[in-house]
PDB file of N, CA and C in Angstrom:
ATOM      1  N   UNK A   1      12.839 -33.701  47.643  1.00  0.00           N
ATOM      2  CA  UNK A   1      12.765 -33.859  46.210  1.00  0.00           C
ATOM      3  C   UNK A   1      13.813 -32.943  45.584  1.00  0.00           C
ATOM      4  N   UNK A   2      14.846 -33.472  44.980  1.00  0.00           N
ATOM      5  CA  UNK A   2      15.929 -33.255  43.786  1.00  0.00           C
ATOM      6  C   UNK A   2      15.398 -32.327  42.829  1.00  0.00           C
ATOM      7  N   UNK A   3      15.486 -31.490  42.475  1.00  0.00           N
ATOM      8  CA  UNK A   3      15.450 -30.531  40.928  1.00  0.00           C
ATOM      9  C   UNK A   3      17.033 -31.021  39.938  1.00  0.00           C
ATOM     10  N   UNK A   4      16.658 -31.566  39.008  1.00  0.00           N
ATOM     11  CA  UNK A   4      18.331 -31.716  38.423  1.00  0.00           C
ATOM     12  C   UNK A   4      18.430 -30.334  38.152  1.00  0.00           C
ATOM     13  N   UNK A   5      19.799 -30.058  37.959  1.00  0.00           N
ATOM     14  CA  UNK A   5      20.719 -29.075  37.413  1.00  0.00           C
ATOM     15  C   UNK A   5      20.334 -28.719  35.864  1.00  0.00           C
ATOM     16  N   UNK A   6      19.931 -29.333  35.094  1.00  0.00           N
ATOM     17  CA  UNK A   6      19.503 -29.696  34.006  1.00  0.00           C
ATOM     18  C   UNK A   6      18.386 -29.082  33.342  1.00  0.00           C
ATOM     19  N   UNK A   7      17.540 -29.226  34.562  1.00  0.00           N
ATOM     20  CA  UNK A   7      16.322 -28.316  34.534  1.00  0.00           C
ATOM     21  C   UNK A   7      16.259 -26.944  34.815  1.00  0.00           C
ATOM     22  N   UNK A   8      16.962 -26.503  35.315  1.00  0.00           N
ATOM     23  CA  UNK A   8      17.309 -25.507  36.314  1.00  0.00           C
ATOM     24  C   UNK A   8      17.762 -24.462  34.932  1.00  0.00           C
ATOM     25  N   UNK A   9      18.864 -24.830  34.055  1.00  0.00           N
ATOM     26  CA  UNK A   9      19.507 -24.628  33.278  1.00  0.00           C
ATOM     27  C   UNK A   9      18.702 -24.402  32.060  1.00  0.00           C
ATOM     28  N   UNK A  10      17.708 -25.444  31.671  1.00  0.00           N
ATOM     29  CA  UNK A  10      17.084 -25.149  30.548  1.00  0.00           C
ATOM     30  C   UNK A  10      15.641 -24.059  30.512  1.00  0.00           C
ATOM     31  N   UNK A  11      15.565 -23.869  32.207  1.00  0.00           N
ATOM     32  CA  UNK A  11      14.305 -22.750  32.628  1.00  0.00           C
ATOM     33  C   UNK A  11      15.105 -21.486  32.401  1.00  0.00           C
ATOM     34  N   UNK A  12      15.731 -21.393  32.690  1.00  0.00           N
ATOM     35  CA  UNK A  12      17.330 -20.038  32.531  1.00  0.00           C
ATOM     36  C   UNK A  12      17.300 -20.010  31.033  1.00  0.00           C
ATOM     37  N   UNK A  13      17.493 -20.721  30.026  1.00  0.00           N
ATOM     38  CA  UNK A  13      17.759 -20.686  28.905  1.00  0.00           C
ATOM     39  C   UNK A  13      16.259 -20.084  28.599  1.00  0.00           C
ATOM     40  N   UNK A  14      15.433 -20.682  28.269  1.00  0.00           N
ATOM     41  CA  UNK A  14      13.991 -19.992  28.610  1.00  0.00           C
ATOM     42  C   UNK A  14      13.685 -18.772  29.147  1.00  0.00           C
ATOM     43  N   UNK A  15      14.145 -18.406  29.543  1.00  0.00           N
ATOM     44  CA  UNK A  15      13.542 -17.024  30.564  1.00  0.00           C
ATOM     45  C   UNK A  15      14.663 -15.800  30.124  1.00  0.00           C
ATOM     46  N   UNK A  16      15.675 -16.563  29.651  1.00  0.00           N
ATOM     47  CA  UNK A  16      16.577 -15.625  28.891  1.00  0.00           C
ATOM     48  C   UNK A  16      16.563 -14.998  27.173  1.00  0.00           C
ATOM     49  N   UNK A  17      15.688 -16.114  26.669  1.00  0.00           N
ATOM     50  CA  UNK A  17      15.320 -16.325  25.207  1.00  0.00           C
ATOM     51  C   UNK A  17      13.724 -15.288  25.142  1.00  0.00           C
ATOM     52  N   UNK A  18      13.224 -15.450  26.347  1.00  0.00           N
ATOM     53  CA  UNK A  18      11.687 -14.581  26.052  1.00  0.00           C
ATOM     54  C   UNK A  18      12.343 -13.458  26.476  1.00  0.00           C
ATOM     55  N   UNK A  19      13.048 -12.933  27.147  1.00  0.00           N
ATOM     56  CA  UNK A  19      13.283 -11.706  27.581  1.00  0.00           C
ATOM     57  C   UNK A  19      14.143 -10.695  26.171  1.00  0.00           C
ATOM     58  N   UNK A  20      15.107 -11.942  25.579  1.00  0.00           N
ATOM     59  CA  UNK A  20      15.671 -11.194  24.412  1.00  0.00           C
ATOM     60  C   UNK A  20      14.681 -10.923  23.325  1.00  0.00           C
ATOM     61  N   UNK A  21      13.686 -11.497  23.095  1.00  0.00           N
ATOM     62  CA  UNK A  21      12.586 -11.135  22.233  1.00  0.00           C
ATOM     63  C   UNK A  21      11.846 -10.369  22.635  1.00  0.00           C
ATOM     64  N   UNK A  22      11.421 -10.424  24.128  1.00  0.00           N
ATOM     65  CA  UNK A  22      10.943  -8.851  24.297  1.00  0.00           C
ATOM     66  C   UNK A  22      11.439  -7.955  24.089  1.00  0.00           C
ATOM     67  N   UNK A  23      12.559  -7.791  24.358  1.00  0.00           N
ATOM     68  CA  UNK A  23      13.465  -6.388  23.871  1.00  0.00           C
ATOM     69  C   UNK A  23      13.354  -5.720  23.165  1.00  0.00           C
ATOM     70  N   UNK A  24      13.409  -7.336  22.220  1.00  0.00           N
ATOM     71  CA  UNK A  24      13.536  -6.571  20.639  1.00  0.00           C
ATOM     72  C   UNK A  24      12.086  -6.342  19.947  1.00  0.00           C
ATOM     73  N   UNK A  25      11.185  -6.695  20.603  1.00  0.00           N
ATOM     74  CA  UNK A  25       9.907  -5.727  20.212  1.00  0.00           C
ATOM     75  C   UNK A  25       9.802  -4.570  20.804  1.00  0.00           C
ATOM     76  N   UNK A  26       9.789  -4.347  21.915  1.00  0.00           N
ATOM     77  CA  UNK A  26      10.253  -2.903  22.566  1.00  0.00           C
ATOM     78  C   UNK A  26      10.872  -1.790  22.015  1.00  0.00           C
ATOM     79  N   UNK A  27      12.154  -2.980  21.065  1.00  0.00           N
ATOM     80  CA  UNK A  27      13.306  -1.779  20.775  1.00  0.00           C
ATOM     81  C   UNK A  27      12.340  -1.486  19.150  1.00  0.00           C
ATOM     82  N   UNK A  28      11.661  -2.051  18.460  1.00  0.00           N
ATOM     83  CA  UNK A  28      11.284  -2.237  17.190  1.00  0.00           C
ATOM     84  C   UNK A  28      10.282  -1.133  17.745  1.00  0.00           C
ATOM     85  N   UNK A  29       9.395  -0.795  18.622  1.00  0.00           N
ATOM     86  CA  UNK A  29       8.310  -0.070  19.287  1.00  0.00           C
ATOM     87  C   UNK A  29       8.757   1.169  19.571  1.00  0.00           C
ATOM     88  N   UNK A  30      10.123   1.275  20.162  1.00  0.00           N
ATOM     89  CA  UNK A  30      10.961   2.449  20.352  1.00  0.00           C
ATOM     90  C   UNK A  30      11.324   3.331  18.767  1.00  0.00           C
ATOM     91  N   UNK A  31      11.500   2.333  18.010  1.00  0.00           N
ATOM     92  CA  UNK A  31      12.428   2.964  16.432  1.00  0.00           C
ATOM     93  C   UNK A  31      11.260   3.640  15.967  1.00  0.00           C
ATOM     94  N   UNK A  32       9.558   3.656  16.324  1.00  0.00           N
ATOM     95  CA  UNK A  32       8.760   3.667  15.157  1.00  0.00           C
ATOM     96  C   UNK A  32       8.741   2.870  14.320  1.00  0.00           C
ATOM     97  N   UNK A  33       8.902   1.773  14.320  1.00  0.00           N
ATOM     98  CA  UNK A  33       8.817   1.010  13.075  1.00  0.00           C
ATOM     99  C   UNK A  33       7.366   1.097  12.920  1.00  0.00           C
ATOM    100  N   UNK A  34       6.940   0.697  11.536  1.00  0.00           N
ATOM    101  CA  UNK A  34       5.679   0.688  11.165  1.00  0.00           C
ATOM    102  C   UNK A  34       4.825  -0.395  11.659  1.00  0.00           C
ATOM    103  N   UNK A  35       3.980   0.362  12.050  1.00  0.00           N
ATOM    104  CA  UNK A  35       2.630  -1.209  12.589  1.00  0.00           C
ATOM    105  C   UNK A  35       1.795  -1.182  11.449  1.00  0.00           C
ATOM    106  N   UNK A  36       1.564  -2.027  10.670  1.00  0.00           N
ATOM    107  CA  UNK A  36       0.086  -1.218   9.660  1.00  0.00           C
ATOM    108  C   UNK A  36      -1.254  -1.701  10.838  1.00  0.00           C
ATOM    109  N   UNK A  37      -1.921  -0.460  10.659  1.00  0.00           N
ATOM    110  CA  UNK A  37      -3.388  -1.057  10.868  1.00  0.00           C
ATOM    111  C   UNK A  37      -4.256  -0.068   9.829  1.00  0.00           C
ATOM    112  N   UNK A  38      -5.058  -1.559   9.578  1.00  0.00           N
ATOM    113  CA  UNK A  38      -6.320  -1.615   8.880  1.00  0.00           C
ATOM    114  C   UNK A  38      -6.910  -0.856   9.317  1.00  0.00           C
ATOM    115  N   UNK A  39      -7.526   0.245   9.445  1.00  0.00           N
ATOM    116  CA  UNK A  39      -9.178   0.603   9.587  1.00  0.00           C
ATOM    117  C   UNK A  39     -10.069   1.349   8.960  1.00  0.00           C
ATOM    118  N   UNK A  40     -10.707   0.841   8.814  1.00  0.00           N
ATOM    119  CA  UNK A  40     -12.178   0.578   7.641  1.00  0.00           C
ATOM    120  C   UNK A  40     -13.087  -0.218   8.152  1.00  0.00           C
ATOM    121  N   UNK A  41     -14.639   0.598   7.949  1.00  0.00           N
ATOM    122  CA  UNK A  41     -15.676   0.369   7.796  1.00  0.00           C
ATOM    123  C   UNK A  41     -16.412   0.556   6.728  1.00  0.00           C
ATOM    124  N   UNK A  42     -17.571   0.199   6.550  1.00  0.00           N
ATOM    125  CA  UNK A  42     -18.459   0.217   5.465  1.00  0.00           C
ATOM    126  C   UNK A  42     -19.331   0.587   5.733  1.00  0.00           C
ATOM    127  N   UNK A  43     -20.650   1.377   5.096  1.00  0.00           N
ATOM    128  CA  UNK A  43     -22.022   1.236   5.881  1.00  0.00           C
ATOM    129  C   UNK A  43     -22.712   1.577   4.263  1.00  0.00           C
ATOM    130  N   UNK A  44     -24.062   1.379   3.965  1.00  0.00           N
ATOM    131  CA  UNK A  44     -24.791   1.285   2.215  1.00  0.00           C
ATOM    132  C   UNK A  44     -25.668   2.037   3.524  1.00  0.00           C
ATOM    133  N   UNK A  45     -26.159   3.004   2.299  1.00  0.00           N
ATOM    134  CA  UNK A  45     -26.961   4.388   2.664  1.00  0.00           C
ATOM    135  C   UNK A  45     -27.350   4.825   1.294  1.00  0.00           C
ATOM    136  N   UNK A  46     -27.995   5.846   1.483  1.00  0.00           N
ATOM    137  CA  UNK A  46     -28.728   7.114   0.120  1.00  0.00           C
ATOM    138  C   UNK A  46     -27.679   8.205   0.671  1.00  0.00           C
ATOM    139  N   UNK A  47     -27.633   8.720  -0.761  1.00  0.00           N
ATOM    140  CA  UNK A  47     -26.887   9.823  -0.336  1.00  0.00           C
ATOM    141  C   UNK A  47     -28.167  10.903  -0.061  1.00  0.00           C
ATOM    142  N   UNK A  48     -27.880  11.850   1.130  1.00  0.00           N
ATOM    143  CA  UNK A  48     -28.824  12.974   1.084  1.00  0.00           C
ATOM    144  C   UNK A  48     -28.316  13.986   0.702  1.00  0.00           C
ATOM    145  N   UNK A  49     -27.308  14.474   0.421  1.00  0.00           N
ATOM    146  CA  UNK A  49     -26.540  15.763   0.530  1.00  0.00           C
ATOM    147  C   UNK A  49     -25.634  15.749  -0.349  1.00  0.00           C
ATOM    148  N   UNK A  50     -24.749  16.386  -1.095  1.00  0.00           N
ATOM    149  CA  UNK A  50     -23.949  16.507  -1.538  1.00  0.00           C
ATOM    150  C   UNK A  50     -23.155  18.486  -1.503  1.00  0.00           C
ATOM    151  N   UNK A  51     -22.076  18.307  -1.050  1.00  0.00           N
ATOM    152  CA  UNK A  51     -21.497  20.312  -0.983  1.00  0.00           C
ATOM    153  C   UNK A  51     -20.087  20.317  -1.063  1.00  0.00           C
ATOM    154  N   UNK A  52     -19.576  20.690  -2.365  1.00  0.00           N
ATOM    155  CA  UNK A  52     -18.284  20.145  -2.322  1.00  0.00           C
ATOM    156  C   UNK A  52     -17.799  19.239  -1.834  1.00  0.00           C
ATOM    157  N   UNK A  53     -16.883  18.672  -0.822  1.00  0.00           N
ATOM    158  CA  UNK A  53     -16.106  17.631  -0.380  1.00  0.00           C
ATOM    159  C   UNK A  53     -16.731  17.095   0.174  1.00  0.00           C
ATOM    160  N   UNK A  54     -18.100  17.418   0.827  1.00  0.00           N
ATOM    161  CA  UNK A  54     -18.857  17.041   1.720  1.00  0.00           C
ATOM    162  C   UNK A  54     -19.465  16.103   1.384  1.00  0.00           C
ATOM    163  N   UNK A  55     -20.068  15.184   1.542  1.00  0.00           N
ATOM    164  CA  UNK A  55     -21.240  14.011   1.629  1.00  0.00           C
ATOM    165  C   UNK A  55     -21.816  13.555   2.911  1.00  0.00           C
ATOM    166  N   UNK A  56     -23.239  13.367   2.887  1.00  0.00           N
ATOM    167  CA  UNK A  56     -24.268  13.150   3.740  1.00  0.00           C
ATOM    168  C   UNK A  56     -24.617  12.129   3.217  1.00  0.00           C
ATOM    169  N   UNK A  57     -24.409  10.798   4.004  1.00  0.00           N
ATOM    170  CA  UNK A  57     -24.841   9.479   3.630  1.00  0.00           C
ATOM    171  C   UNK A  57     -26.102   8.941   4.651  1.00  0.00           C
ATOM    172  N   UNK A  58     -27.013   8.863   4.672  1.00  0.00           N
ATOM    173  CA  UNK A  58     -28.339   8.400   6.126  1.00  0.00           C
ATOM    174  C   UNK A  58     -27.699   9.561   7.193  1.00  0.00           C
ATOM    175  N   UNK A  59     -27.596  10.847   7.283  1.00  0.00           N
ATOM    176  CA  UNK A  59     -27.176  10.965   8.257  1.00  0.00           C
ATOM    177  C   UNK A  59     -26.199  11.342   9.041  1.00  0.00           C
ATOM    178  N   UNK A  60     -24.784  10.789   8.059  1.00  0.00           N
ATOM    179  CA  UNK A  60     -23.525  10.326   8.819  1.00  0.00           C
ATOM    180  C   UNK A  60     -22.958  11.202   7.687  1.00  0.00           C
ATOM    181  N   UNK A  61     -21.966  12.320   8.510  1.00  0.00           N
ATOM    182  CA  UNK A  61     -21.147  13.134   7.438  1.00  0.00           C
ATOM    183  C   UNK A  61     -19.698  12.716   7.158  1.00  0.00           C
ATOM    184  N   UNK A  62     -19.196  12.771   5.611  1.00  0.00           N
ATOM    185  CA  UNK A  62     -18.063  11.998   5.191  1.00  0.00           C
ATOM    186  C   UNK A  62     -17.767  13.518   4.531  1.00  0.00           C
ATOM    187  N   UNK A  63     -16.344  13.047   3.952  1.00  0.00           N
ATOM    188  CA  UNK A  63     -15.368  14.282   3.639  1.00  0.00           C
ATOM    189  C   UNK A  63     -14.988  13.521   2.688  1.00  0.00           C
ATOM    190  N   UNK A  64     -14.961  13.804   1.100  1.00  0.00           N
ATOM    191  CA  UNK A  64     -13.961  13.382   0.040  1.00  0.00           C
ATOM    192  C   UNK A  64     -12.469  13.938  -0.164  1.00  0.00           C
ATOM    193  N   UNK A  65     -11.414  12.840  -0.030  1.00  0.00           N
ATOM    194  CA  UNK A  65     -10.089  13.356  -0.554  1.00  0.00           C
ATOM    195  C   UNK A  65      -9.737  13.083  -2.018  1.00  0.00           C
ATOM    196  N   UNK A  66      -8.643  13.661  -2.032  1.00  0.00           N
ATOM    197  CA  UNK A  66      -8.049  13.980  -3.073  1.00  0.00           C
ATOM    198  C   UNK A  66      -7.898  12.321  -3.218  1.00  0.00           C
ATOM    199  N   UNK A  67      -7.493  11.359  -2.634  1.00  0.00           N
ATOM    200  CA  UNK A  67      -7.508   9.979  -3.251  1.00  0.00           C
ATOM    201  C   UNK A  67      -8.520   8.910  -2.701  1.00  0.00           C
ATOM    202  N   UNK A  68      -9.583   9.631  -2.962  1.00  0.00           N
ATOM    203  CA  UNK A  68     -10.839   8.818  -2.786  1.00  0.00           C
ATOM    204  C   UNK A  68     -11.533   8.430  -4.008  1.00  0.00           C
ATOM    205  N   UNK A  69     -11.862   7.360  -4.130  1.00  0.00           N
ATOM    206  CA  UNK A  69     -11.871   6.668  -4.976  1.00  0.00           C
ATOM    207  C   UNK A  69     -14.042   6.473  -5.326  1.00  0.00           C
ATOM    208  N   UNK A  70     -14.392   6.890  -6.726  1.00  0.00           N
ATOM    209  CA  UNK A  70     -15.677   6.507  -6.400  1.00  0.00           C
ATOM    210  C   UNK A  70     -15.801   5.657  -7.743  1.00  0.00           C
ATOM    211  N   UNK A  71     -16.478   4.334  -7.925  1.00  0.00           N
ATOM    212  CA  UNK A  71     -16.673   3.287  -8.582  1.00  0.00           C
ATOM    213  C   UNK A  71     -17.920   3.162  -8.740  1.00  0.00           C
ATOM    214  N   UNK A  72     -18.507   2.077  -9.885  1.00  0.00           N
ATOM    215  CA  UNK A  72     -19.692   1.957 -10.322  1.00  0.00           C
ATOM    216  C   UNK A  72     -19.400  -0.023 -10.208  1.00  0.00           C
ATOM    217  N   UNK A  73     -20.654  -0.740  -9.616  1.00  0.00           N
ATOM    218  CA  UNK A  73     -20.915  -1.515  -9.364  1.00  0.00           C
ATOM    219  C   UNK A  73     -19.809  -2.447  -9.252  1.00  0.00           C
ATOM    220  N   UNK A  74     -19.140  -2.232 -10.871  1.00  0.00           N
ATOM    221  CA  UNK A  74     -18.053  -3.479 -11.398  1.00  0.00           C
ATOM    222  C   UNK A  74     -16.787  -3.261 -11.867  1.00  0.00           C
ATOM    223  N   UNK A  75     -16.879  -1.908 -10.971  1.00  0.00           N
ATOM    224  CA  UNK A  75     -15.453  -1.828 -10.318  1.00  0.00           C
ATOM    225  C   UNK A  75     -14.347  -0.360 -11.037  1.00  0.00           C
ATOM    226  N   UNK A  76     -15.463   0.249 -11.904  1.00  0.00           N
ATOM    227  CA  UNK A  76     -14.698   0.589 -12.946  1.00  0.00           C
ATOM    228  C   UNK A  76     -14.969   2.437 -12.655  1.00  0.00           C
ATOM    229  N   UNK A  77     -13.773   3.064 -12.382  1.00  0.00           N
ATOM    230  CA  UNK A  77     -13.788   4.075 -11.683  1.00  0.00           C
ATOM    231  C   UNK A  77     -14.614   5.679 -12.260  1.00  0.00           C
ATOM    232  N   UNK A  78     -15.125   6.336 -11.466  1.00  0.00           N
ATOM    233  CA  UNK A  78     -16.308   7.279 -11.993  1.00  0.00           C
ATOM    234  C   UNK A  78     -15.360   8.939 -11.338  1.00  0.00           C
ATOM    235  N   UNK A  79     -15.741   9.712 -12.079  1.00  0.00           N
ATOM    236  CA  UNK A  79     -15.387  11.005 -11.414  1.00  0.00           C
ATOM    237  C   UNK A  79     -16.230  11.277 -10.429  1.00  0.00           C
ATOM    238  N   UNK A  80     -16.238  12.544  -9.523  1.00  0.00           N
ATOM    239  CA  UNK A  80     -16.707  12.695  -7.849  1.00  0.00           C
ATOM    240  C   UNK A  80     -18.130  13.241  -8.654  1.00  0.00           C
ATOM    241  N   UNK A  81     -18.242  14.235  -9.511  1.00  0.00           N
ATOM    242  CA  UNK A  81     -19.649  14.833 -10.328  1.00  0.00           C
ATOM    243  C   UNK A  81     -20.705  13.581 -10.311  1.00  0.00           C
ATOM    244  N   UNK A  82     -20.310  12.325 -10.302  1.00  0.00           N
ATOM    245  CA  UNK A  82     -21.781  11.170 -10.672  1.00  0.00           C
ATOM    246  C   UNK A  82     -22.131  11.096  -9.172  1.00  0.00           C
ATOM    247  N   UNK A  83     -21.727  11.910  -8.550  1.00  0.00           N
ATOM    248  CA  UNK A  83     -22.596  11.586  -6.829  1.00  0.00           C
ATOM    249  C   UNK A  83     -23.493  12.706  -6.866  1.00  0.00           C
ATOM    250  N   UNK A  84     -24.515  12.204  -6.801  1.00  0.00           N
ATOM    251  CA  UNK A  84     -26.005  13.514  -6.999  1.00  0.00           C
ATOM    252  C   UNK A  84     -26.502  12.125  -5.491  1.00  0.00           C
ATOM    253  N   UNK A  85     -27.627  13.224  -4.985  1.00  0.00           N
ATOM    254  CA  UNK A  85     -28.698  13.095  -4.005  1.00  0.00           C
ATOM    255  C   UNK A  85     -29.972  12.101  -4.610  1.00  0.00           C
ATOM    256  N   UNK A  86     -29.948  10.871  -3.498  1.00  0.00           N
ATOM    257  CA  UNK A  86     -30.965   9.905  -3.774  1.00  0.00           C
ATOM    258  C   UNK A  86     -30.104   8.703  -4.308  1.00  0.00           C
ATOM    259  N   UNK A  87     -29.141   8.460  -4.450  1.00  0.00           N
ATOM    260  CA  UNK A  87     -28.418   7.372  -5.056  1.00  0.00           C
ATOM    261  C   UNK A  87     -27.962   6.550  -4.021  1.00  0.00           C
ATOM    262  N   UNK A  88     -28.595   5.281  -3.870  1.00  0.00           N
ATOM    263  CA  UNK A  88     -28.175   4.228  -2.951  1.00  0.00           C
ATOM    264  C   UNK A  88     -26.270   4.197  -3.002  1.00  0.00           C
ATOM    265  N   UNK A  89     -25.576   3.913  -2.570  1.00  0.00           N
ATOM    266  CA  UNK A  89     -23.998   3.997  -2.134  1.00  0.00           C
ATOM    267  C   UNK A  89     -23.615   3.133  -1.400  1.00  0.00           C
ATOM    268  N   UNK A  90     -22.151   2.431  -1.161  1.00  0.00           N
ATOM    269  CA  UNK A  90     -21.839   1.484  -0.286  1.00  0.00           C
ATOM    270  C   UNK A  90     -20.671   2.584  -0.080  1.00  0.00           C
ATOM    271  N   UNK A  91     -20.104   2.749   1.310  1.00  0.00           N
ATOM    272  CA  UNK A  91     -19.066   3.774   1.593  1.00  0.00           C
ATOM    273  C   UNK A  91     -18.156   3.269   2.408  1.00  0.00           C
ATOM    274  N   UNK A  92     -16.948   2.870   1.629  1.00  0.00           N
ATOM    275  CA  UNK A  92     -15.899   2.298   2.201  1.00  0.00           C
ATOM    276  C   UNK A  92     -14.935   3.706   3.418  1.00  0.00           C
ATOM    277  N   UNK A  93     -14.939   3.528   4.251  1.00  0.00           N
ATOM    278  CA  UNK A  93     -14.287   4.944   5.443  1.00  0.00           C
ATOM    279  C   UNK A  93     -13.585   4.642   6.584  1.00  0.00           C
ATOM    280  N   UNK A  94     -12.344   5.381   6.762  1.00  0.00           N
ATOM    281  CA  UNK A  94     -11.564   5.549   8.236  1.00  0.00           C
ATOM    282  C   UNK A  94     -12.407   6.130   9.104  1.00  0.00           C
ATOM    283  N   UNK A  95     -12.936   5.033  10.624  1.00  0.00           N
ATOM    284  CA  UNK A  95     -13.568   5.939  11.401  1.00  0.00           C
ATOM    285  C   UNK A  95     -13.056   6.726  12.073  1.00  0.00           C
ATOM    286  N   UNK A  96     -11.575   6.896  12.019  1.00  0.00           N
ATOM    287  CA  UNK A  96     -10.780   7.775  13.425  1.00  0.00           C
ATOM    288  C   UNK A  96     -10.907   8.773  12.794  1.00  0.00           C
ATOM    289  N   UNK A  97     -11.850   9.664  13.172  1.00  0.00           N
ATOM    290  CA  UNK A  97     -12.070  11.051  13.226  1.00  0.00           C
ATOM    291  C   UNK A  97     -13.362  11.748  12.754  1.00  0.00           C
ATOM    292  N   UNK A  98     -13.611  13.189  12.111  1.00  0.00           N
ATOM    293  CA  UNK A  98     -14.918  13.295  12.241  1.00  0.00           C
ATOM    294  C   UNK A  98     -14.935  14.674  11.765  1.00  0.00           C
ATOM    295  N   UNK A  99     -15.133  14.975  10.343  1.00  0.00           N
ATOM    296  CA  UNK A  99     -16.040  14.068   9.880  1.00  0.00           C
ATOM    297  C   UNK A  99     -15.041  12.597   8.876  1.00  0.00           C
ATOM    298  N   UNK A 100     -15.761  11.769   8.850  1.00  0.00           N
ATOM    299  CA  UNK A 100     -14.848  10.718   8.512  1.00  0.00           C
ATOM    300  C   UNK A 100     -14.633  10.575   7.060  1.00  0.00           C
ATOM    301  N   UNK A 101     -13.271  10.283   6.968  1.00  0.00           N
ATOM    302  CA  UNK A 101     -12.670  10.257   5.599  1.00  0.00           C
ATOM    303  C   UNK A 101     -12.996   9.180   4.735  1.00  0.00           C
ATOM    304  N   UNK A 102     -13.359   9.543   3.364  1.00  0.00           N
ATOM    305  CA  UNK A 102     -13.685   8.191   2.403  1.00  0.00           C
ATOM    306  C   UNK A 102     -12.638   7.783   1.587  1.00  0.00           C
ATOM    307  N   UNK A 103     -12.779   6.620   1.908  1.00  0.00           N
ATOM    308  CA  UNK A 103     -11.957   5.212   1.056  1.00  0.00           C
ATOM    309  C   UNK A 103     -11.920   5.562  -0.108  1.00  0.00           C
ATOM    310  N   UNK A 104     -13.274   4.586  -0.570  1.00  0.00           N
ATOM    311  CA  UNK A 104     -14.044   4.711  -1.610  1.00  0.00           C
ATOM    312  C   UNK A 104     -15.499   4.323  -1.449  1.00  0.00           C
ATOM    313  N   UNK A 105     -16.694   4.801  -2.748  1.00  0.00           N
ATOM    314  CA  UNK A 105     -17.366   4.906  -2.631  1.00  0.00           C
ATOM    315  C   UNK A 105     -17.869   4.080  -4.157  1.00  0.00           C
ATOM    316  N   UNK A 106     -18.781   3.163  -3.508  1.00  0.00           N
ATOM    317  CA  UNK A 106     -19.402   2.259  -4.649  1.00  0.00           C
ATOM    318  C   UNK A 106     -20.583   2.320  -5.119  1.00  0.00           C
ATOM    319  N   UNK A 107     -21.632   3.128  -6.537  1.00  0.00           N
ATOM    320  CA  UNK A 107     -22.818   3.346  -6.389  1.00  0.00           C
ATOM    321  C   UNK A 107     -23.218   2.120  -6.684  1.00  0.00           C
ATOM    322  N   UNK A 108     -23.961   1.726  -6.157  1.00  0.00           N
ATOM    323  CA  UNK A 108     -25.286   0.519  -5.620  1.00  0.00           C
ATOM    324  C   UNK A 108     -26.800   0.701  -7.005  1.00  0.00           C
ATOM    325  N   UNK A 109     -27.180   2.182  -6.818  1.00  0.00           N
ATOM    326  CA  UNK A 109     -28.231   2.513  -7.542  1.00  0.00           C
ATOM    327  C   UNK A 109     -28.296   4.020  -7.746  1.00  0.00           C
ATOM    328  N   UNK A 110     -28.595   4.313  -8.989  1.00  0.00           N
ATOM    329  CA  UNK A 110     -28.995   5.206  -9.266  1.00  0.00           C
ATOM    330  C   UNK A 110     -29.848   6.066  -8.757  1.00  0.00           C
ATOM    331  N   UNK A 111     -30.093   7.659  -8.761  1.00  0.00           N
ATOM    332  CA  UNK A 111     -30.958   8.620  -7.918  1.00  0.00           C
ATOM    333  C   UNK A 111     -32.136   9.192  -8.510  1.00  0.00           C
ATOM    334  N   UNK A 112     -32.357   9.774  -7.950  1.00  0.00           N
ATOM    335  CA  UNK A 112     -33.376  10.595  -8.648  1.00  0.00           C
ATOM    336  C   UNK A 112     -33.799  10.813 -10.050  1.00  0.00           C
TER     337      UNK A 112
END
């Protein structure tokens, strides 16, 4: 059984075309170019705690930054002082690390 030349030629063309695109992700991987990744979780809790930067949500300790964001139901932004103890919360957060950094923070319900 014959293989044309033809074929032979257009598997070469192929195998030469994936290899130049690998490269050039490699080389794009080499520069640092930017990857974005997403990461964020959510979890709705009570707040238990509140100590400066600190927040205690069910449990789970979060850290407020300087561009963390805290909102009231419909969207409309609140200073960090309206987080008191007993207030249901939805807590938008980066899990890579610990204690974990807040997004933002959405009150759900009022506390105590």
């Amino acid at each position: 059984m014959k293989t044309s030349r033809l074929k032979l030629t257009g598997s070469g063309l192929m195998l030469a075309a994936g290899l130049l695109f690998t490269s050039w992700g490699s080389q794009a991987l080499a520069e640092d170019a930017p990857i974005p990744l997403v990461m964020e979780q959510s979890v709705t809790g009570v707040i238990d705690e509140r100590e400066g930067d600190q927040l205690l949500v069910d449990d789970m300790g979060f850290v407020l930054q300087p561009d963390s964001r805290i909102l009231n139901r419909n969207g409309r932004e609140l200073k960090a002082f309206h987080l008191t103890p007993g207030q249901e919360v939805e807590v938008r957060f980066d899990p890579r690390g610990e204690p974990k950094q807040v997004i933002d923070i959405t009150l759900l319900r009022r506390g105590r």
